[in-house]
N, C-alpha and C. Protein backbone atom coordinates (compact mmCIF):
# COMPACT_ATOMS: atom_id res chain seq x y z
N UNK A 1 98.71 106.60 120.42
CA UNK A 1 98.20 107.64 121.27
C UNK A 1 97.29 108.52 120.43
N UNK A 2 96.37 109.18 120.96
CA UNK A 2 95.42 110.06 120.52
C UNK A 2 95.12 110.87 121.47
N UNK A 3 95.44 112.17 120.67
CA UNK A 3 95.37 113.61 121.48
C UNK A 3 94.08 114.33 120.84
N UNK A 4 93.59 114.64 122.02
CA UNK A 4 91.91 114.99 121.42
C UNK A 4 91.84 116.11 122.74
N UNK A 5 91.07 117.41 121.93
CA UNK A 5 90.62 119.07 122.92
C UNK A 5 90.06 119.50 121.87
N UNK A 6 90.17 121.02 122.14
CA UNK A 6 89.61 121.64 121.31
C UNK A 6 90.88 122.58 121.33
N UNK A 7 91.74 122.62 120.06
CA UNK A 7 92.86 123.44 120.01
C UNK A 7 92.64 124.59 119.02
N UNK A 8 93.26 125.31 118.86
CA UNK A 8 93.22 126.47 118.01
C UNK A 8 94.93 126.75 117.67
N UNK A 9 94.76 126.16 116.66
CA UNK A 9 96.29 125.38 116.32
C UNK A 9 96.28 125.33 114.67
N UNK A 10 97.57 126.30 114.05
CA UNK A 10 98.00 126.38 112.88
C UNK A 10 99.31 125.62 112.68
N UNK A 11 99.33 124.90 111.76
CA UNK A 11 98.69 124.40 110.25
C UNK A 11 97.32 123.22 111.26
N UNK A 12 96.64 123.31 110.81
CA UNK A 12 95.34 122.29 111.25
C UNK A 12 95.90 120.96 111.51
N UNK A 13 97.01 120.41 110.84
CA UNK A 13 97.67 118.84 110.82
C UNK A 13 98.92 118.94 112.16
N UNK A 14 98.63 120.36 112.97
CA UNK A 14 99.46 119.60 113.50
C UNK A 14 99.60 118.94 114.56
N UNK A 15 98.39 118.80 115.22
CA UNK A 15 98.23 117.75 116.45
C UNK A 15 98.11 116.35 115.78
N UNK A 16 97.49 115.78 115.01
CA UNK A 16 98.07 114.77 113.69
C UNK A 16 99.21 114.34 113.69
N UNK A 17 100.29 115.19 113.45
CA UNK A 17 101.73 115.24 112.92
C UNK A 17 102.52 114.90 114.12
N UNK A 18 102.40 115.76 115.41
CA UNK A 18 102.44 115.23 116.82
C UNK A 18 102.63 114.00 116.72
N UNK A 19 101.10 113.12 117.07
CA UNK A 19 100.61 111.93 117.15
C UNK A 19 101.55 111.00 116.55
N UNK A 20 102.10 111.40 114.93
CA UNK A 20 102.99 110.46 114.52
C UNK A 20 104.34 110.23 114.93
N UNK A 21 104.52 111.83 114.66
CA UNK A 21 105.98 111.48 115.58
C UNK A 21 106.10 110.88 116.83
N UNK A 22 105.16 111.00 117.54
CA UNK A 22 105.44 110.10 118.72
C UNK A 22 104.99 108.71 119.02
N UNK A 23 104.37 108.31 117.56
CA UNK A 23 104.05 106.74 117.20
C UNK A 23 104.93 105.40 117.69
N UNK A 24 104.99 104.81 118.71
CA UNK A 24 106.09 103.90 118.53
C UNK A 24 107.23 104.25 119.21
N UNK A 25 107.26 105.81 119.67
CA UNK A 25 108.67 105.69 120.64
C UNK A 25 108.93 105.62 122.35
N UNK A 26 109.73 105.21 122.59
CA UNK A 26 109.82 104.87 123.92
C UNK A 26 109.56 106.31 125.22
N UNK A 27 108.66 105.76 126.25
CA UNK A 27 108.37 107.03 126.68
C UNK A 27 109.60 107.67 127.32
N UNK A 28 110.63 107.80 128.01
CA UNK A 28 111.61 108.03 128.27
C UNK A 28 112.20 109.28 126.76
N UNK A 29 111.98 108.92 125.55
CA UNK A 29 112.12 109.81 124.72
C UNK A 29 110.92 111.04 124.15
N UNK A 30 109.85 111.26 124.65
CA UNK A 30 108.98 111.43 124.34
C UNK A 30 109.13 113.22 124.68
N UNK A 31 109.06 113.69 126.01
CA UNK A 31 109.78 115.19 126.07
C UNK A 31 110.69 115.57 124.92
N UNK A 32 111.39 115.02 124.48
CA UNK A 32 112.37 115.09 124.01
C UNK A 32 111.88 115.46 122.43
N UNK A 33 110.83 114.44 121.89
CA UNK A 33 110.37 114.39 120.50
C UNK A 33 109.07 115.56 120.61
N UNK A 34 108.81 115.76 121.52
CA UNK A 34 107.57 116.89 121.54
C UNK A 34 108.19 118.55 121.48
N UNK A 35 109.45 118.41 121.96
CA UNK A 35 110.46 119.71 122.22
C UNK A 35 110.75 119.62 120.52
N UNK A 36 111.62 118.80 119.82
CA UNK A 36 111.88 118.84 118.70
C UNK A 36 111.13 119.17 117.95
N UNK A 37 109.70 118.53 117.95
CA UNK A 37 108.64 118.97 117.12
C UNK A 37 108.49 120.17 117.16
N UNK A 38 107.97 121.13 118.13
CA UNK A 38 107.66 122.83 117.99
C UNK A 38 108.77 123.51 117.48
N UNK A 39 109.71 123.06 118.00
CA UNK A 39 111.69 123.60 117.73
C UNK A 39 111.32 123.47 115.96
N UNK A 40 111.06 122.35 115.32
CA UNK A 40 111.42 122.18 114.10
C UNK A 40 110.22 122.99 112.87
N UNK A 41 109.02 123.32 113.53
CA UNK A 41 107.86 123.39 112.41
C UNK A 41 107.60 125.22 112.85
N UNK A 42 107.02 125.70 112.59
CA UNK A 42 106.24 127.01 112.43
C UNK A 42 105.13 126.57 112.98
N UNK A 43 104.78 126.78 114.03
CA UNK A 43 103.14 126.46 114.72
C UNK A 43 102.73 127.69 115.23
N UNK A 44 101.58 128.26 114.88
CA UNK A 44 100.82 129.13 115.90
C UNK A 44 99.00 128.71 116.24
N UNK A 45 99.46 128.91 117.57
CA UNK A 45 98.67 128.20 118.92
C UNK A 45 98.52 129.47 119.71
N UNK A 46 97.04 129.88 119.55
CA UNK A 46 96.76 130.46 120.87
C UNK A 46 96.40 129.92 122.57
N UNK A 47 96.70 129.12 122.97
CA UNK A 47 96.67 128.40 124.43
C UNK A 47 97.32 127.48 125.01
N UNK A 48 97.81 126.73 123.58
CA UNK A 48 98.75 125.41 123.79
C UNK A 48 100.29 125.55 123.26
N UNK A 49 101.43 125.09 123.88
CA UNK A 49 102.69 124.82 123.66
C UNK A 49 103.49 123.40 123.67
N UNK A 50 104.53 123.53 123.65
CA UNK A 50 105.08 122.53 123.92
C UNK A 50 105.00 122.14 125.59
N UNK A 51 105.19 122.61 125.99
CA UNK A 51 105.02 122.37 128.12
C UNK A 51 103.86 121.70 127.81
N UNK A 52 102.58 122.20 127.20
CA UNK A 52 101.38 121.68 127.52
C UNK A 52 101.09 119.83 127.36
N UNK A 53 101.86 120.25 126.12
CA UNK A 53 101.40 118.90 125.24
C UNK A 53 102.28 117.80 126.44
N UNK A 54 103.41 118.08 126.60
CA UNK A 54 104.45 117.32 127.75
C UNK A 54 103.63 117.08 128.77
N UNK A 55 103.13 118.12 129.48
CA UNK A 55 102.57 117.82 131.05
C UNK A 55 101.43 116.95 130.86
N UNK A 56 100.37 117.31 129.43
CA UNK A 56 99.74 116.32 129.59
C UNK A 56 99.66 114.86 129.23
N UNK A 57 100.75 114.59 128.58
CA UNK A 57 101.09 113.21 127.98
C UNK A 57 102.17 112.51 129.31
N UNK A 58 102.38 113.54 130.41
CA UNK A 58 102.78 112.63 131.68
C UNK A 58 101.95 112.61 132.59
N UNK A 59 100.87 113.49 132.45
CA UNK A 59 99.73 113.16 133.41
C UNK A 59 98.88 111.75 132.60
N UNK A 60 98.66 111.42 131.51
CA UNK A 60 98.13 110.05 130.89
C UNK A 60 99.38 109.28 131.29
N UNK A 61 100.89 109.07 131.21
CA UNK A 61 101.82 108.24 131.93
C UNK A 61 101.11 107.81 132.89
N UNK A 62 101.19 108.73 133.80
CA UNK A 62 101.08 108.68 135.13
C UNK A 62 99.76 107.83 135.45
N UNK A 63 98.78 108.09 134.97
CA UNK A 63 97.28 107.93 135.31
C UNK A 63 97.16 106.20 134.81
N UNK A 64 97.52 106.01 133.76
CA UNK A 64 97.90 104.63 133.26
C UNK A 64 98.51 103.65 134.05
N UNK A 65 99.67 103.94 134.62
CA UNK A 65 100.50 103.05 135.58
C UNK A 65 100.23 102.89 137.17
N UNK A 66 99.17 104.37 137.51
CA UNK A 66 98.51 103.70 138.27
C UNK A 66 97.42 102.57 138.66
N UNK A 67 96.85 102.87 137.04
CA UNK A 67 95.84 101.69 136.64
C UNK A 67 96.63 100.06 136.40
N UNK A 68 97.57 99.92 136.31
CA UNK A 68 98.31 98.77 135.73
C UNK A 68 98.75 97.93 137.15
């Protein structure tokens, strides 16, 4: 997966860091690893959160499986 905007997001690696952690895991776990991620690091984000990153990685779910 590749998450691409224009964020305004401290430490700079961490939409990167995101990306990995959620390398390879099953989507059913994926809320789950995006919640852990903010829970676990020091991030400051003026516009984006954890909700965000979620809603939009189930709106690409979603948009995908209608294509399939």
């Amino acid at each position: 997966m590749l998450i691409t905007g224009d964020f305004f997001i401290a430490p700079p690696r961490t939409v990167l860091d995101l990306e990995a952690a959620l390398r390879g895991a099953y989507v059913s776990d994926a809320a789950g690893i995006i919640e852990r991620f903010f829970d676990e690091r020091t991030i400051a984000a003026l516009s984006v959160g954890p909700a965000d990153f979620r809603a939009a990685l189930e709106l690409a779910i979603a948009a995908a499986g209608a294509r399939a």
